[in-house]
Every structure is written in C-alpha cells, then in structure tokens.
N, C-alpha and C. Protein backbone atom coordinates (compact mmCIF):
# COMPACT_ATOMS: atom_id res chain seq x y z
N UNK A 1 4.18 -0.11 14.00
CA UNK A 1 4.73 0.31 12.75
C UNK A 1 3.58 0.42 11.74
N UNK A 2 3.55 1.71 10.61
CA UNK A 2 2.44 1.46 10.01
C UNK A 2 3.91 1.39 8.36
N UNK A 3 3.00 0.69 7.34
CA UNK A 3 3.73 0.61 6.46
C UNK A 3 2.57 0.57 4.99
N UNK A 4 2.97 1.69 4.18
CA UNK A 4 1.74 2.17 3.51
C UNK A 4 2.29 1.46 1.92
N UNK A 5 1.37 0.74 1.30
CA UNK A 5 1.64 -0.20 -0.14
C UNK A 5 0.37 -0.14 -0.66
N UNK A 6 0.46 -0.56 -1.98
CA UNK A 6 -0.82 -1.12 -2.89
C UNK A 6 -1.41 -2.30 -2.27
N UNK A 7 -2.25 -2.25 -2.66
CA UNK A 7 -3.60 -3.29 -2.74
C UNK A 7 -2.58 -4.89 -3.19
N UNK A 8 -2.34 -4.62 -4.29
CA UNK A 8 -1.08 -5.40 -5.23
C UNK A 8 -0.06 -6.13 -4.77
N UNK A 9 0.36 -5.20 -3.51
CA UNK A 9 1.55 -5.66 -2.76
C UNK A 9 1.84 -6.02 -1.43
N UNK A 10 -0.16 -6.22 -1.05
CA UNK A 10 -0.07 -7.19 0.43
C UNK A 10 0.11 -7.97 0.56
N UNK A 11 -0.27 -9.14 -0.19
CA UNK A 11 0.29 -10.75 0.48
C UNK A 11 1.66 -11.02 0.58
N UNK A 12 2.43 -10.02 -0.33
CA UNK A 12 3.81 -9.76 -0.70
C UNK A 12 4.35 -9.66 0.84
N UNK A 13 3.92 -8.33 0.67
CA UNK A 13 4.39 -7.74 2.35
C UNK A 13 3.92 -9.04 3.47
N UNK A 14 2.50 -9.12 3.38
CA UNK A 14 2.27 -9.97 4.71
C UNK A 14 3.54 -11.31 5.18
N UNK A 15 3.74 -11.88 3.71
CA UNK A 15 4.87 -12.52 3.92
C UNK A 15 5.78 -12.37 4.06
N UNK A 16 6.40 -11.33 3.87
CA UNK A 16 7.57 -10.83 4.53
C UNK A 16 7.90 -10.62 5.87
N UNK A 17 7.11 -10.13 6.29
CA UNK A 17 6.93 -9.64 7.55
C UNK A 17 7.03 -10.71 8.45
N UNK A 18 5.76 -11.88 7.81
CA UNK A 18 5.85 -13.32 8.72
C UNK A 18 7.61 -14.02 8.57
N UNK A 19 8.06 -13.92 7.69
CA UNK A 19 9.52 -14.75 7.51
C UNK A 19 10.33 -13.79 8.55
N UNK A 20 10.61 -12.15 9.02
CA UNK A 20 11.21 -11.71 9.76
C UNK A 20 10.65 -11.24 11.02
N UNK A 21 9.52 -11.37 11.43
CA UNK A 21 8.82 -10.98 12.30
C UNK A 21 9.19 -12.27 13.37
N UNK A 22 9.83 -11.87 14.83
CA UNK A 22 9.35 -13.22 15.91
C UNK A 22 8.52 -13.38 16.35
N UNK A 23 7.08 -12.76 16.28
CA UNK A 23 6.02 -13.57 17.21
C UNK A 23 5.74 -14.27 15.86
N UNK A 24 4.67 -15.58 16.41
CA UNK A 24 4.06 -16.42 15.82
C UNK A 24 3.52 -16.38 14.76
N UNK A 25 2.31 -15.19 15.14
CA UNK A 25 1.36 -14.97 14.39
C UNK A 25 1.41 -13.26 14.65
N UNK A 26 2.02 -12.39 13.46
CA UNK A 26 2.29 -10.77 13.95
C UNK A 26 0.77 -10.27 13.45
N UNK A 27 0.47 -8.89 14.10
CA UNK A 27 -0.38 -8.34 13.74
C UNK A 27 -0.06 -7.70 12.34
N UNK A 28 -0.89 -8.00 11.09
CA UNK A 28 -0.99 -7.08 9.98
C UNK A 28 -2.28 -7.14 9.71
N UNK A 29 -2.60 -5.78 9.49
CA UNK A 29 -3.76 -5.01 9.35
C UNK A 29 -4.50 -4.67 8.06
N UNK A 30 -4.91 -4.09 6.92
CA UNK A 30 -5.16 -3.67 6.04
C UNK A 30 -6.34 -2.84 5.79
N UNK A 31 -5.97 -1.42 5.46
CA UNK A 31 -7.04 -0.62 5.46
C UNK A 31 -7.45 -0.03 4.14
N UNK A 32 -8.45 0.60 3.36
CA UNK A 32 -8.53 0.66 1.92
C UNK A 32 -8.70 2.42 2.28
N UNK A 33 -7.68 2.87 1.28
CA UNK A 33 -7.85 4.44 1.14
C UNK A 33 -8.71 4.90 0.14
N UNK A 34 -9.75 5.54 0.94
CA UNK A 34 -10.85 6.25 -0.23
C UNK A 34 -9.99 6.99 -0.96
N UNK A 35 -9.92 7.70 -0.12
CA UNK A 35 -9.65 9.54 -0.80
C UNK A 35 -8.03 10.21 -0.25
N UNK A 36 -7.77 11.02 -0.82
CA UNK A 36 -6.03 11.37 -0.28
C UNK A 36 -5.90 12.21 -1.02
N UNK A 37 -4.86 13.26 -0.81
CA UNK A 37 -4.04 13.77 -1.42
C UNK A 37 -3.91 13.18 -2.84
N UNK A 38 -4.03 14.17 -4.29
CA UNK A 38 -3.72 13.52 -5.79
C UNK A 38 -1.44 13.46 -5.45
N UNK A 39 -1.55 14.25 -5.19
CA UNK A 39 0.00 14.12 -5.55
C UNK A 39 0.60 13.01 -4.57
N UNK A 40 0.27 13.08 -3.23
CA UNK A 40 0.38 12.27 -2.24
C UNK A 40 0.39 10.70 -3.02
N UNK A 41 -1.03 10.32 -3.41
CA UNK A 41 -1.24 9.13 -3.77
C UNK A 41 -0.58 8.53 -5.18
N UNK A 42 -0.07 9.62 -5.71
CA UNK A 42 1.05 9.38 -7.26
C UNK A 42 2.04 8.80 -6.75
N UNK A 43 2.65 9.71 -5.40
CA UNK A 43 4.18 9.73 -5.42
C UNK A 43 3.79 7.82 -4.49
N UNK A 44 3.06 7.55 -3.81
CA UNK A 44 3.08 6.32 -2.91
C UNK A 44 3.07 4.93 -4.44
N UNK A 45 2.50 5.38 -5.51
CA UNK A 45 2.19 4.46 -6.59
C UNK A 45 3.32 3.93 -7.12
N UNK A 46 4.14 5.25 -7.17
CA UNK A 46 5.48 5.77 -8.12
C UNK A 46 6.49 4.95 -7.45
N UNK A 47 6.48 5.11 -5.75
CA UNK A 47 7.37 4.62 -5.00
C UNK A 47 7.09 3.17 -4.78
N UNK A 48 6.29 2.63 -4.89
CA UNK A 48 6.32 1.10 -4.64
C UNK A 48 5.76 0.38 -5.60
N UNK A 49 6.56 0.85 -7.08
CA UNK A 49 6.81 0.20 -8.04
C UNK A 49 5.52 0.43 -9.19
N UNK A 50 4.42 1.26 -8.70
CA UNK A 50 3.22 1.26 -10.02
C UNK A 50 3.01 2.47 -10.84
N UNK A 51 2.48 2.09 -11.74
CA UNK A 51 2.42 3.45 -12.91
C UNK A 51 1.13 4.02 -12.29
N UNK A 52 1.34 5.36 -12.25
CA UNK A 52 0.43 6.50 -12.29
C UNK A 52 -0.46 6.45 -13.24
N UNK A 53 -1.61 6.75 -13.26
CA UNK A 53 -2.78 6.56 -14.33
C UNK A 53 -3.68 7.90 -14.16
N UNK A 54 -3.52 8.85 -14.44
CA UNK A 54 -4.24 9.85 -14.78
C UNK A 54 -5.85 9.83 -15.61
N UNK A 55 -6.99 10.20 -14.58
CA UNK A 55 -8.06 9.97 -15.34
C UNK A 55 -8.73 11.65 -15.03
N UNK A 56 -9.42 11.66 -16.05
CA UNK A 56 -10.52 13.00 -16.06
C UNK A 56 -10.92 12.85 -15.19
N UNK A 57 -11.63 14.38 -14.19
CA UNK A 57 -12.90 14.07 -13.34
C UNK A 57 -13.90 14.82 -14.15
N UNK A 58 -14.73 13.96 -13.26
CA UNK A 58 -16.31 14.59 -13.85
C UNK A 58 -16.65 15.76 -13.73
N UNK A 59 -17.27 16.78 -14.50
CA UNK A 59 -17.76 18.03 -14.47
C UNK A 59 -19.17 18.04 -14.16
C-alpha cells in the first residue's frame, strides 16, 4: 500500500497504522518529494488538511 501525506502528518499516520496493522513491527517507509506536479501537490496539501502557500518563482 502506498499512502501519500505531509511531512506534518507522519508520526500521526505511523501510529495509526501500528494500532491497526497485525504484524508486530509493519513496514512504513518515508520518502521526501522534491519536485511534482504544482496543481498535483496543492490538491495533496488541500486534501490532508494544509493551506496552500503560493510563492513567486525566480526569474
């Protein structure tokens, strides 16, 4: 299963997972997203509870 969240909202998750998960010790992973999709990475912010923050890019 992959399950995509903020930075913000792993230990959250990790514990969750451990309270419903039956093995012992489950595999959770954590990977850091450089780069993505702008709209992609709004709507994932939007959906698991964080405000969107719009910044200039550099010219």
């Amino acid at each position: 299963m992959i399950i995509k969240t903020r930075a913000a909202l792993l230990n959250r998750l990790e514990r969750r997972i451990g309270e419903l998960h039956p093995y012992e010790v489950p595999e959770v992973l954590a990977f850091q997203v450089e780069s993505g999709a702008r709209g992609y990475l709004d709507w994932l912010t939007q959906a698991t509870g964080g405000r969107v923050v719009r910044t200039r890019r550099k010219r």
